[in-house]
Protein backbone atom coordinates (compact mmCIF):
# COMPACT_ATOMS: atom_id res chain seq x y z
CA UNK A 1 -25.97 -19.83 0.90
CA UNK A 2 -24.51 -22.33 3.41
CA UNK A 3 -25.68 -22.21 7.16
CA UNK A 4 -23.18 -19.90 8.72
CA UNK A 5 -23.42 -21.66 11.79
CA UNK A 6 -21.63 -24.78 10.23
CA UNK A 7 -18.58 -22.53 8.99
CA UNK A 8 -15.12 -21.86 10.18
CA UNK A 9 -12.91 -19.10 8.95
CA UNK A 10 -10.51 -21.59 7.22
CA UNK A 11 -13.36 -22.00 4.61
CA UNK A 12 -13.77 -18.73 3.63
CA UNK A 13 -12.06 -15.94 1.19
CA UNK A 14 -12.81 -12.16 1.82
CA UNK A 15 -12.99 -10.00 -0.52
CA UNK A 16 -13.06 -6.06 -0.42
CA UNK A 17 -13.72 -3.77 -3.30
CA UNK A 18 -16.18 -0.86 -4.24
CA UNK A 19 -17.26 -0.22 -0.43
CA UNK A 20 -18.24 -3.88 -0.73
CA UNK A 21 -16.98 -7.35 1.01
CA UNK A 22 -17.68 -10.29 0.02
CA UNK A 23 -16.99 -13.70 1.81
CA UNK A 24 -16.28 -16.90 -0.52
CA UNK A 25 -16.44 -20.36 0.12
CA UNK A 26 -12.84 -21.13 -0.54
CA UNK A 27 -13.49 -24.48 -2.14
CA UNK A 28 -16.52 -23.52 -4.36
CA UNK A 29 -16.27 -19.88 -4.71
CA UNK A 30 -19.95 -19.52 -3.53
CA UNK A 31 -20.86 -16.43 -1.79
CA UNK A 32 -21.27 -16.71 1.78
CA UNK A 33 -22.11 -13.30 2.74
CA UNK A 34 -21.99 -9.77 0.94
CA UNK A 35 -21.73 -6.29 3.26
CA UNK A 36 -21.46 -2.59 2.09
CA UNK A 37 -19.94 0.35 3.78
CA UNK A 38 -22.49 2.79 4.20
CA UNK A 39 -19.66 5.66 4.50
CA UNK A 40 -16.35 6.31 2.15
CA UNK A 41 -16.06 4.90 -1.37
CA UNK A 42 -13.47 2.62 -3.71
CA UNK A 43 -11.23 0.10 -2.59
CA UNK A 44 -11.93 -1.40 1.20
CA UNK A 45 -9.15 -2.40 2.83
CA UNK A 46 -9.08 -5.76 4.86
CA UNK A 47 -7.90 -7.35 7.85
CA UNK A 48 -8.68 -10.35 9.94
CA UNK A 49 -7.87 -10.44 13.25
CA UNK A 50 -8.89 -13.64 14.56
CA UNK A 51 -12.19 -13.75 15.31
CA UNK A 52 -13.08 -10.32 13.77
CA UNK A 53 -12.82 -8.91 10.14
CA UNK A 54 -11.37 -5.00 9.99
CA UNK A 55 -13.22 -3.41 7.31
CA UNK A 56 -11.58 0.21 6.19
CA UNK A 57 -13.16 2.98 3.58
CA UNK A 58 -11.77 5.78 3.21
CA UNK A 59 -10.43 5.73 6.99
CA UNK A 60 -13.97 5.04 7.84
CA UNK A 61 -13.42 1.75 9.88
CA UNK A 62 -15.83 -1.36 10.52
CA UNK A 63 -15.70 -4.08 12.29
CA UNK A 64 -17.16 -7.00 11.20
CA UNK A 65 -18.14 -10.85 12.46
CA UNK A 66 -16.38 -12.64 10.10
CA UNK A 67 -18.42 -15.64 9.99
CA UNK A 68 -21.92 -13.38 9.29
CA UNK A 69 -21.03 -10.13 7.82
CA UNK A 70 -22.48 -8.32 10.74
CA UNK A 71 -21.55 -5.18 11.85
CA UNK A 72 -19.57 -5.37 15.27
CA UNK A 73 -18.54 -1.66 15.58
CA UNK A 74 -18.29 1.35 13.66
CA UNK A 75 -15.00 4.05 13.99
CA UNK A 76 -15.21 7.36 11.74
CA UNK A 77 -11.96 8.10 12.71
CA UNK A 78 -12.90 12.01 12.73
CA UNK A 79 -10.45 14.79 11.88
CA UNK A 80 -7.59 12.32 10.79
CA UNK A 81 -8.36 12.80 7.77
CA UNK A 82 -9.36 10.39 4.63
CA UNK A 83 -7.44 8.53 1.98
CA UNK A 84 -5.85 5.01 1.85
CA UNK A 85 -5.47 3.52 5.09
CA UNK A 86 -2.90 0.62 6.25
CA UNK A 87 -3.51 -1.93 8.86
CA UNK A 88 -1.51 -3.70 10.82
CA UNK A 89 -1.91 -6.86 13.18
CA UNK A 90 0.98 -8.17 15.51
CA UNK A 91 -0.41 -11.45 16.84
CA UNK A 92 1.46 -14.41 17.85
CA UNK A 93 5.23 -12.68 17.13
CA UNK A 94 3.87 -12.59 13.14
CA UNK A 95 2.72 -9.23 11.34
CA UNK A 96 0.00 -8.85 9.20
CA UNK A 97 -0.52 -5.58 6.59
CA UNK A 98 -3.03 -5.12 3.76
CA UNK A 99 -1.86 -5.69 0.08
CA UNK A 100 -2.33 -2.24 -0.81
CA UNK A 101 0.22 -0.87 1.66
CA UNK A 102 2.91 -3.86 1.47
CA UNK A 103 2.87 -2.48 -2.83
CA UNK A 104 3.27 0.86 -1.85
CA UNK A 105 6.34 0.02 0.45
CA UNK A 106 7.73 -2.21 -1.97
CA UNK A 107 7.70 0.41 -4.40
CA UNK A 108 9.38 2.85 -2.16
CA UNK A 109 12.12 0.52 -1.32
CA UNK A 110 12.48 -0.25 -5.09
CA UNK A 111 12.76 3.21 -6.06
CA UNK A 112 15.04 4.40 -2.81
CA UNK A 113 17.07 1.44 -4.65
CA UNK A 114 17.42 2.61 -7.93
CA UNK A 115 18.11 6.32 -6.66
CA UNK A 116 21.24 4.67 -4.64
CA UNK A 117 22.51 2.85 -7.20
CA UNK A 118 22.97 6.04 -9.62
């Protein structure tokens, strides 16, 4: 792996999947760094927020340095629940939400579509 110290977050992918992330070099594809959630299980959800990586489980919620992988904080959420969680950034006027939850809106609006249109 590359020294971490030499990095900026425009070189790098993340990756979540299987409790895992992964950060790639995003010219080589080389792995930069790999973390696992210690709590929850399947898909992780992602979002960066300038100089820190949001890392949710399950509703279990990390976050992360996204330059090292290292832990930052830790937020069980308790008694909301668990299931597939959505985040959302507002920074600079611009909004930022997860791939998983911009597909499940799309679909809704897709389907409230078709249901107007019969």
């Amino acid at each position: 792996m590359q020294d971490l110290q030499q990095t900026s977050l425009d070189e790098l992918i993340f990756v979540g999947f299987n409790r895992r992330v992964v950060a790639l070099d995003r010219y080589s594809g080389a792995l930069r760094w790999d973390w696992k959630a210690t709590k929850g299980s399947g898909f992780v959800s992602l979002l960066i927020d300038g100089d820190r990586l949001i890392a949710n489980c399950q509703g279990y919620t990390w976050c992360l340095d996204p330059l090292t992988g290292g832990e930052v904080w830790f937020q069980p959420l308790k008694g909301l629940g668990t299931g597939f969680a959505s985040l959302a950034s507002v920074r600079g006027g611009s909004a930022s939400i997860d791939a998983g939850a911009a597909a499940s809106q799309a679909a809704a609006a897709s389907a409230a579509a078709a249901g107007a249109a019969t």
